[in-house]
PDB file of N, CA and C in Angstrom:
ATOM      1  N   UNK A   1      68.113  65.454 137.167  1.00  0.00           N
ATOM      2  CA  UNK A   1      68.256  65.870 135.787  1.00  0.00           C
ATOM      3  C   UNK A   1      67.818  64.716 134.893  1.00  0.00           C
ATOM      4  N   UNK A   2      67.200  65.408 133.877  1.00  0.00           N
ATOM      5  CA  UNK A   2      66.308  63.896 132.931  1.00  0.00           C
ATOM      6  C   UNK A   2      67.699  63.578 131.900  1.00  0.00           C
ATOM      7  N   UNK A   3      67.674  62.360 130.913  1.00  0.00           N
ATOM      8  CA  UNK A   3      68.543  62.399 130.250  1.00  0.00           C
ATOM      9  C   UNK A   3      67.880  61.821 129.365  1.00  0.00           C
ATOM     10  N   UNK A   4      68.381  62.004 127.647  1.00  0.00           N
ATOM     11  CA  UNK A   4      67.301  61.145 126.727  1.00  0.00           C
ATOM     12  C   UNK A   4      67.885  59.974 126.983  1.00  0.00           C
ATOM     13  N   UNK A   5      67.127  58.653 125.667  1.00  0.00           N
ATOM     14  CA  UNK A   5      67.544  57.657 125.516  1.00  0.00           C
ATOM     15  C   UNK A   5      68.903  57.457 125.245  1.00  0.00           C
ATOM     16  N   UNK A   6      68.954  58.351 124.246  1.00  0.00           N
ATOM     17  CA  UNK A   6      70.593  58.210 123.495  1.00  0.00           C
ATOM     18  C   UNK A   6      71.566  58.869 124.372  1.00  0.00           C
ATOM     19  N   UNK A   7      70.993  59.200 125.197  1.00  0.00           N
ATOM     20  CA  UNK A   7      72.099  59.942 126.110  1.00  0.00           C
ATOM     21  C   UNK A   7      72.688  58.781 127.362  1.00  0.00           C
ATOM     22  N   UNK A   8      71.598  58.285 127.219  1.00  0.00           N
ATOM     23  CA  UNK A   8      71.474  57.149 128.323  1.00  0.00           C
ATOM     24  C   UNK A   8      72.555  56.073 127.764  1.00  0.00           C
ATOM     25  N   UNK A   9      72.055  55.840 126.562  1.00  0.00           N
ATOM     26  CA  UNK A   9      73.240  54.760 125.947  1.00  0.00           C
ATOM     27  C   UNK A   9      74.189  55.062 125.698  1.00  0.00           C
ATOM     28  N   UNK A  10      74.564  56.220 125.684  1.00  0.00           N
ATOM     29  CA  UNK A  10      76.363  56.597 125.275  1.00  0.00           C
ATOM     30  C   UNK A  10      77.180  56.668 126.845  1.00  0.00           C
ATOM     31  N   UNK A  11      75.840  57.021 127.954  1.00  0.00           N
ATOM     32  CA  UNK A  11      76.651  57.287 128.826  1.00  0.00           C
ATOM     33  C   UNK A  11      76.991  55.711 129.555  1.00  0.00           C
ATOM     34  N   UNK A  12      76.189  54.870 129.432  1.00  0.00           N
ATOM     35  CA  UNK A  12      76.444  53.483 129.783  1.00  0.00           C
ATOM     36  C   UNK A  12      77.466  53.148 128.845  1.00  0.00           C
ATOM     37  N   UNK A  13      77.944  53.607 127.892  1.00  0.00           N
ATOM     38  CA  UNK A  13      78.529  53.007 127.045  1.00  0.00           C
ATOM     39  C   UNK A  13      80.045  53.370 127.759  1.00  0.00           C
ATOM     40  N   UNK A  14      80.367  54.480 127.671  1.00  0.00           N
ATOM     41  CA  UNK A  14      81.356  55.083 128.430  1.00  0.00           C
ATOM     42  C   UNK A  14      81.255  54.666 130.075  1.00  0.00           C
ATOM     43  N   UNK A  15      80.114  54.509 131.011  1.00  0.00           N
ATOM     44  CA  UNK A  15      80.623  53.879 132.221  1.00  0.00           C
ATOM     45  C   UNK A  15      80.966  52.549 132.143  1.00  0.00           C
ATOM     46  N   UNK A  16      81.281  51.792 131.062  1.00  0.00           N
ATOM     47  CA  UNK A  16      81.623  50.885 131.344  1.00  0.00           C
ATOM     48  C   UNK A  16      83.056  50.879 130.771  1.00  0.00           C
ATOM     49  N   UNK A  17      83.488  51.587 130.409  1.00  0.00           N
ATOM     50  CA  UNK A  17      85.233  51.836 129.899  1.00  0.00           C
ATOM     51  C   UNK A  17      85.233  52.265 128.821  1.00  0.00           C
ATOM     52  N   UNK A  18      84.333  52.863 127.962  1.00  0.00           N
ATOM     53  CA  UNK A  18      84.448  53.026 126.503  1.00  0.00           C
ATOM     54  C   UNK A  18      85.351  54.965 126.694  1.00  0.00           C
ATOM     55  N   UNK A  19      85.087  55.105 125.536  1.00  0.00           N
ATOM     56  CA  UNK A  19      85.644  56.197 125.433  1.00  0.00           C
ATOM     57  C   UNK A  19      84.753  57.396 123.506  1.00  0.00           C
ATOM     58  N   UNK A  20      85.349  58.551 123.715  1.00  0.00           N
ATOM     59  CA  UNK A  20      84.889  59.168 122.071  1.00  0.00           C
ATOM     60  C   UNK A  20      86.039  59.893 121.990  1.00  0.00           C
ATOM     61  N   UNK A  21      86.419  59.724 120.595  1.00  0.00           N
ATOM     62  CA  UNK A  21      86.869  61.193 119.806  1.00  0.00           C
ATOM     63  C   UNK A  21      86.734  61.366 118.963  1.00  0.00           C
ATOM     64  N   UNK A  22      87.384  62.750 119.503  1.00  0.00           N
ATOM     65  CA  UNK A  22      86.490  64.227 118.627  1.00  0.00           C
ATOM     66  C   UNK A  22      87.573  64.100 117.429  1.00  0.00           C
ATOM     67  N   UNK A  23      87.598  64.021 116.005  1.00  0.00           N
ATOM     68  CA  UNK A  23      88.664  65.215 115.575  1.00  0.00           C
ATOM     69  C   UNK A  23      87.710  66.566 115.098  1.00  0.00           C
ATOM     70  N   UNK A  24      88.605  67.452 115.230  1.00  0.00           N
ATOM     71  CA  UNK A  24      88.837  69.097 115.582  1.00  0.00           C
ATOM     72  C   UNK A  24      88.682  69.471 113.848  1.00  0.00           C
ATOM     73  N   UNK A  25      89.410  68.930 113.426  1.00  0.00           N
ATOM     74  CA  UNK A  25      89.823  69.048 111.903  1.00  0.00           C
ATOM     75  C   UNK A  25      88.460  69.309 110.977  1.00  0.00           C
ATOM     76  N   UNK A  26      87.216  68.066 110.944  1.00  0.00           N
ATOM     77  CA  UNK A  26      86.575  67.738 110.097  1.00  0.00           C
ATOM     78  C   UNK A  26      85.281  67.754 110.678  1.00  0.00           C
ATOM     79  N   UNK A  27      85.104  67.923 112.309  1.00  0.00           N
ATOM     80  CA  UNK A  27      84.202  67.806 113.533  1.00  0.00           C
ATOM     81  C   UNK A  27      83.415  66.787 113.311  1.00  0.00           C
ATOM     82  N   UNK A  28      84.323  65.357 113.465  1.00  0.00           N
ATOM     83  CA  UNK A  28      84.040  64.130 113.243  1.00  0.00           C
ATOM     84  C   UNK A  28      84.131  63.073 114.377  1.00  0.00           C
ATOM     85  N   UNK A  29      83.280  62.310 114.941  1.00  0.00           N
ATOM     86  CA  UNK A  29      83.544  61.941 116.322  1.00  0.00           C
ATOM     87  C   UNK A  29      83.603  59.961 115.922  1.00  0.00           C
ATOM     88  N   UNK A  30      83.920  59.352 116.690  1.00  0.00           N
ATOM     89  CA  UNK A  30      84.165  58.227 116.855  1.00  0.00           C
ATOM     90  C   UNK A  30      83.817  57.768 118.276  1.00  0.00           C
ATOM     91  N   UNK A  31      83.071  56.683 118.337  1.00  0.00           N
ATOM     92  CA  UNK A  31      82.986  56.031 119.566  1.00  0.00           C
ATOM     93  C   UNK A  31      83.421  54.819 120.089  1.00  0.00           C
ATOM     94  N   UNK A  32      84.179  54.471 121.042  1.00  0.00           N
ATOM     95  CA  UNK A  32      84.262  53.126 121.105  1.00  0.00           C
ATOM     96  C   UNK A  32      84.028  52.626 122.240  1.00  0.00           C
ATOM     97  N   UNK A  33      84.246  51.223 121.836  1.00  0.00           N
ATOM     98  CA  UNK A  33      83.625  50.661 123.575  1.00  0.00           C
ATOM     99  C   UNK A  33      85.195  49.730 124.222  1.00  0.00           C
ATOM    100  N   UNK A  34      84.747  49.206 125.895  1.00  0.00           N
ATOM    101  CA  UNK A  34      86.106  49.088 126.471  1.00  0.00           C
ATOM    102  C   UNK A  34      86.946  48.054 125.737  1.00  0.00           C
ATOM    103  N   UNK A  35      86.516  47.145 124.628  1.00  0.00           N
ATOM    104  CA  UNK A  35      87.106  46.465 124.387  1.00  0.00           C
ATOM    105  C   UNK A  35      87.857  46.963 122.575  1.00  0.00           C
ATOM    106  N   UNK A  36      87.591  48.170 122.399  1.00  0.00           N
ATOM    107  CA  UNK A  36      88.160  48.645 120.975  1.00  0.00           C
ATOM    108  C   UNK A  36      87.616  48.340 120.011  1.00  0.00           C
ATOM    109  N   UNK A  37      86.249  48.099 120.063  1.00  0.00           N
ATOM    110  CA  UNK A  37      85.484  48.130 118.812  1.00  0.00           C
ATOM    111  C   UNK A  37      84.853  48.751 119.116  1.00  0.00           C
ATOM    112  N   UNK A  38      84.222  49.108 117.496  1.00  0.00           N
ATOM    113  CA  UNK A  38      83.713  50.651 116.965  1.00  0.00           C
ATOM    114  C   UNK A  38      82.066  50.659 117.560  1.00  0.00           C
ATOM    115  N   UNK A  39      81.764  51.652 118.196  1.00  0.00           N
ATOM    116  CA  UNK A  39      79.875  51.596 118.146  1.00  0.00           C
ATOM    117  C   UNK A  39      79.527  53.054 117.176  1.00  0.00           C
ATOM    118  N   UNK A  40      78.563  53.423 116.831  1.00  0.00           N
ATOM    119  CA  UNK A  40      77.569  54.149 116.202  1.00  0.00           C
ATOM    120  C   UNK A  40      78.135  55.497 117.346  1.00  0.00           C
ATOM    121  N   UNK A  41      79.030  56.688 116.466  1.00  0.00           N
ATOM    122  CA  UNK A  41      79.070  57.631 117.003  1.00  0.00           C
ATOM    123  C   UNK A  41      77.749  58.199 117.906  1.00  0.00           C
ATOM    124  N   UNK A  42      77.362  59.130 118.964  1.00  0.00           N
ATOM    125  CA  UNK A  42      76.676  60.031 118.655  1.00  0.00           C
ATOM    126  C   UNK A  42      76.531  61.164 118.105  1.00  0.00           C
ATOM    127  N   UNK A  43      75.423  61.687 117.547  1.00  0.00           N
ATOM    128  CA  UNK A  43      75.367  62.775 116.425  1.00  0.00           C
ATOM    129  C   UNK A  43      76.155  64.164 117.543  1.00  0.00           C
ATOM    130  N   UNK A  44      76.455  65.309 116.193  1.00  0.00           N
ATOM    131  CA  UNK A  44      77.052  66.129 117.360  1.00  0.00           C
ATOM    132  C   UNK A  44      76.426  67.093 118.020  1.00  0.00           C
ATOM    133  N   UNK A  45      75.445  67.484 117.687  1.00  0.00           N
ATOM    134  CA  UNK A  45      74.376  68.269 118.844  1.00  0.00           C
ATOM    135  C   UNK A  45      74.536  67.702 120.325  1.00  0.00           C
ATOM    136  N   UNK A  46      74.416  66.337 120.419  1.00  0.00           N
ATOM    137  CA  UNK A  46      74.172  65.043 121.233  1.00  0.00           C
ATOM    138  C   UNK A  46      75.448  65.346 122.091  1.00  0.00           C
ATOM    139  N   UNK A  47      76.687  65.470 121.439  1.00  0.00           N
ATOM    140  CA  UNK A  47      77.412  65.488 122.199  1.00  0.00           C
ATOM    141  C   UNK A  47      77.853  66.560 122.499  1.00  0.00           C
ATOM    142  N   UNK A  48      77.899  67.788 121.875  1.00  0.00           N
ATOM    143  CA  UNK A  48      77.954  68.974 122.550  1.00  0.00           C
ATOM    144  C   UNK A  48      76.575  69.081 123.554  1.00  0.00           C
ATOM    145  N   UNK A  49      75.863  68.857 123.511  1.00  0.00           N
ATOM    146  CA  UNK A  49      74.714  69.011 125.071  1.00  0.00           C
ATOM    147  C   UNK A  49      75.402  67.950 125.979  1.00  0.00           C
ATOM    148  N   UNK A  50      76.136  66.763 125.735  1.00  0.00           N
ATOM    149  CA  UNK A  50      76.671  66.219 126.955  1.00  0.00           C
ATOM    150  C   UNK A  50      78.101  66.838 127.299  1.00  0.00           C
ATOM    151  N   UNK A  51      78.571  67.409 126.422  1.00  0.00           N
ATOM    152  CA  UNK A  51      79.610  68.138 126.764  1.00  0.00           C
ATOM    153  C   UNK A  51      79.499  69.502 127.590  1.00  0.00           C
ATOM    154  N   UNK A  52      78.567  70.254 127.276  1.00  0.00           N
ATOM    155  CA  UNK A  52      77.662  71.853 128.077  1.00  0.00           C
ATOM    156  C   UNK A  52      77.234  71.245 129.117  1.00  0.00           C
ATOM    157  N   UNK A  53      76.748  69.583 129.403  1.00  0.00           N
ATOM    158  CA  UNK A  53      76.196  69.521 130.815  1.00  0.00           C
ATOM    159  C   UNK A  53      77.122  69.026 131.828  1.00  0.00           C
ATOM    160  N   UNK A  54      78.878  69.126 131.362  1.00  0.00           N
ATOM    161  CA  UNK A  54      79.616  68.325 131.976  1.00  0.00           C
ATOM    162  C   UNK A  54      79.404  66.633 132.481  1.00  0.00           C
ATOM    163  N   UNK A  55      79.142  66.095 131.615  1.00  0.00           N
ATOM    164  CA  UNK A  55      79.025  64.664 131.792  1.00  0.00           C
ATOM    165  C   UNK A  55      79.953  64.006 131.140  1.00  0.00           C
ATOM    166  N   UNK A  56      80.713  64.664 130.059  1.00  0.00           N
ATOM    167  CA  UNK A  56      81.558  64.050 129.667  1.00  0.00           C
ATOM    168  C   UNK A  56      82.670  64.962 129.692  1.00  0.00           C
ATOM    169  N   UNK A  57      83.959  64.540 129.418  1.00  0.00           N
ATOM    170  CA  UNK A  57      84.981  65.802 129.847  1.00  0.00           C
ATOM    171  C   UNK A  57      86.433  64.736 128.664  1.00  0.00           C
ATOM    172  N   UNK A  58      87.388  65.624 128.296  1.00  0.00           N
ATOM    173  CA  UNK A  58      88.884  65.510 128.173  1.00  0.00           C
ATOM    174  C   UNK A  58      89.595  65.833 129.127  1.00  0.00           C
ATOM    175  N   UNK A  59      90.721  65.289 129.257  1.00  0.00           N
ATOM    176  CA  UNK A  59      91.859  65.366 130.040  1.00  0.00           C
ATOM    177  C   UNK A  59      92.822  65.462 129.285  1.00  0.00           C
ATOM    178  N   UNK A  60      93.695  66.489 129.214  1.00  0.00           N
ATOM    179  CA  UNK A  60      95.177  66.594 128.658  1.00  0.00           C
ATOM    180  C   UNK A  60      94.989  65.990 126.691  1.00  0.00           C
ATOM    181  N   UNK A  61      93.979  66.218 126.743  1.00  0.00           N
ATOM    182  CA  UNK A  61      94.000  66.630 124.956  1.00  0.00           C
ATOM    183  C   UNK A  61      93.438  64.647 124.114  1.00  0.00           C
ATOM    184  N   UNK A  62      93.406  63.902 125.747  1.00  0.00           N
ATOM    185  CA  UNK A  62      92.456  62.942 125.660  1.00  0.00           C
ATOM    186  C   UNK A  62      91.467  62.703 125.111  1.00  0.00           C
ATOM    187  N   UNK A  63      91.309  61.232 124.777  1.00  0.00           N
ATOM    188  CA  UNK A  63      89.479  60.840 124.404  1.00  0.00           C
ATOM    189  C   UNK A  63      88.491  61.642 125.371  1.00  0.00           C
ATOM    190  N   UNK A  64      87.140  61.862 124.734  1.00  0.00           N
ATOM    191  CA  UNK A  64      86.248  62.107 125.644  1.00  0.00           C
ATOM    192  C   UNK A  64      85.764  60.858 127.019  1.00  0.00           C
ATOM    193  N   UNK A  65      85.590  60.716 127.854  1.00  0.00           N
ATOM    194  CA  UNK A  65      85.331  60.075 128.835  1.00  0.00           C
ATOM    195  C   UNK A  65      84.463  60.580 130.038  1.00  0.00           C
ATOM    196  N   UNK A  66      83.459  59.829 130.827  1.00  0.00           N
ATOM    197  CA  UNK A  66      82.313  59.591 131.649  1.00  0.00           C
ATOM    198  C   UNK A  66      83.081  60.894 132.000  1.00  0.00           C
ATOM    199  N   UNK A  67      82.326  61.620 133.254  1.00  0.00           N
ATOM    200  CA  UNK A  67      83.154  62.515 134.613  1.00  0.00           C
ATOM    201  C   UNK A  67      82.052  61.705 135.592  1.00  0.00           C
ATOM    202  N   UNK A  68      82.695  62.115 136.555  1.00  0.00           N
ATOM    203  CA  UNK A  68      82.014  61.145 138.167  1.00  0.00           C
ATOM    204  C   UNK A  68      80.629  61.842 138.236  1.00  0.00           C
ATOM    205  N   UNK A  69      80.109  62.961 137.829  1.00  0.00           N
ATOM    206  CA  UNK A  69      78.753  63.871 137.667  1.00  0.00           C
ATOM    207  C   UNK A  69      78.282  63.145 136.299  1.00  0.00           C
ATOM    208  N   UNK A  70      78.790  62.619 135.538  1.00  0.00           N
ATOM    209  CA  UNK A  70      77.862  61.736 134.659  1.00  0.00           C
ATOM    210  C   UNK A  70      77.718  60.136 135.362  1.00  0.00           C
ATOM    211  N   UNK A  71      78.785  59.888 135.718  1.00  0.00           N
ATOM    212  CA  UNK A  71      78.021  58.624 136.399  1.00  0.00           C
ATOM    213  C   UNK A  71      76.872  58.852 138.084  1.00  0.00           C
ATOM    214  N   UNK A  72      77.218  59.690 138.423  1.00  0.00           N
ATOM    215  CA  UNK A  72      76.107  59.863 139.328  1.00  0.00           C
ATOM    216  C   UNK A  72      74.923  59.752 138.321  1.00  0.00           C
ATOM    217  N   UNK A  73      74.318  60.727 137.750  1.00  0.00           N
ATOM    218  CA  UNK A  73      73.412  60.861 136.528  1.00  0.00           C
ATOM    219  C   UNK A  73      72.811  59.834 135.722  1.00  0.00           C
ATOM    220  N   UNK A  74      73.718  58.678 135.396  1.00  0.00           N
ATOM    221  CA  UNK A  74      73.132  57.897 134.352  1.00  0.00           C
ATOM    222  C   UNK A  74      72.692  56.826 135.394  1.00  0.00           C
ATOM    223  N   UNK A  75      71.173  56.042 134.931  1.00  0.00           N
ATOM    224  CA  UNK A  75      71.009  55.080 135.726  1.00  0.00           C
ATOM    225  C   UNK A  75      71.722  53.692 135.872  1.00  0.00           C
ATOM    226  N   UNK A  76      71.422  53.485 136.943  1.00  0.00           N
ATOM    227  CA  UNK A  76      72.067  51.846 137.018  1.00  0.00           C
ATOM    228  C   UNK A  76      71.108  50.649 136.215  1.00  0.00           C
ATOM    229  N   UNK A  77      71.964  50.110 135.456  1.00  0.00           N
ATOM    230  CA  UNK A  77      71.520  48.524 134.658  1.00  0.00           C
ATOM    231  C   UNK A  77      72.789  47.947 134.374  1.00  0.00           C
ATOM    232  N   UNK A  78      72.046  46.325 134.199  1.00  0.00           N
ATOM    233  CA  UNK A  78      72.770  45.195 133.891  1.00  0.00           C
ATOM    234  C   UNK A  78      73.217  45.352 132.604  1.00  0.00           C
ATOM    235  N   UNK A  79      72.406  45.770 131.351  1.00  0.00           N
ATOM    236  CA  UNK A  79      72.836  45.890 129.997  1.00  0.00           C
ATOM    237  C   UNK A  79      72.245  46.947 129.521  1.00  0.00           C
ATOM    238  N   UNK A  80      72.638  47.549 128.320  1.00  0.00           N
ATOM    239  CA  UNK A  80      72.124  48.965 127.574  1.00  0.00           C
ATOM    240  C   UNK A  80      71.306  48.643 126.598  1.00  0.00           C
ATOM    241  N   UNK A  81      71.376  47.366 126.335  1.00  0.00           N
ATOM    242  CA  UNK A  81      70.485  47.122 125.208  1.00  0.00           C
ATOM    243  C   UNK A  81      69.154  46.619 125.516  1.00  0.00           C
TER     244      UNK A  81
END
């Protein structure tokens, strides 16, 4: 399965401990990385197609986070940038 760029970087972003949320309220997303600072949401098309391709998933009303079918998926590197 191909993945874009930006797909590529959110999902490295999240295999390395980060996390997103959604609020429901205003359909406003937030991203962060493992250490609790803020990165550049992705837009939400972006993340509803990673959400429809199961790569990213909630648990129990949780942040969004990797699933083990997105880390199969995203390639391996040293850095995202």
């Amino acid at each position: 399965m191909d993945i874009s760029r930006a797909e590529q970087r959110i999902l490295h972003l999240l295999a390395q401990g980060g996390w997103i949320e959604f609020n429901r309220h205003n359909n406003a997303l937030a991203c962060y990385t493992r250490e609790g600072y803020g990165y550049s949401p992705p837009c939400l098309m972006l993340f509803r197609k990673m959400k429809y391709r199961k790569l990213i998933a909630s648990k129990q009303g949780g942040p969004y986070r990797i699933t083990r079918f997105g880390l199969r998926i995203v390639r391996a590197q040293m850095n995202n940038r």
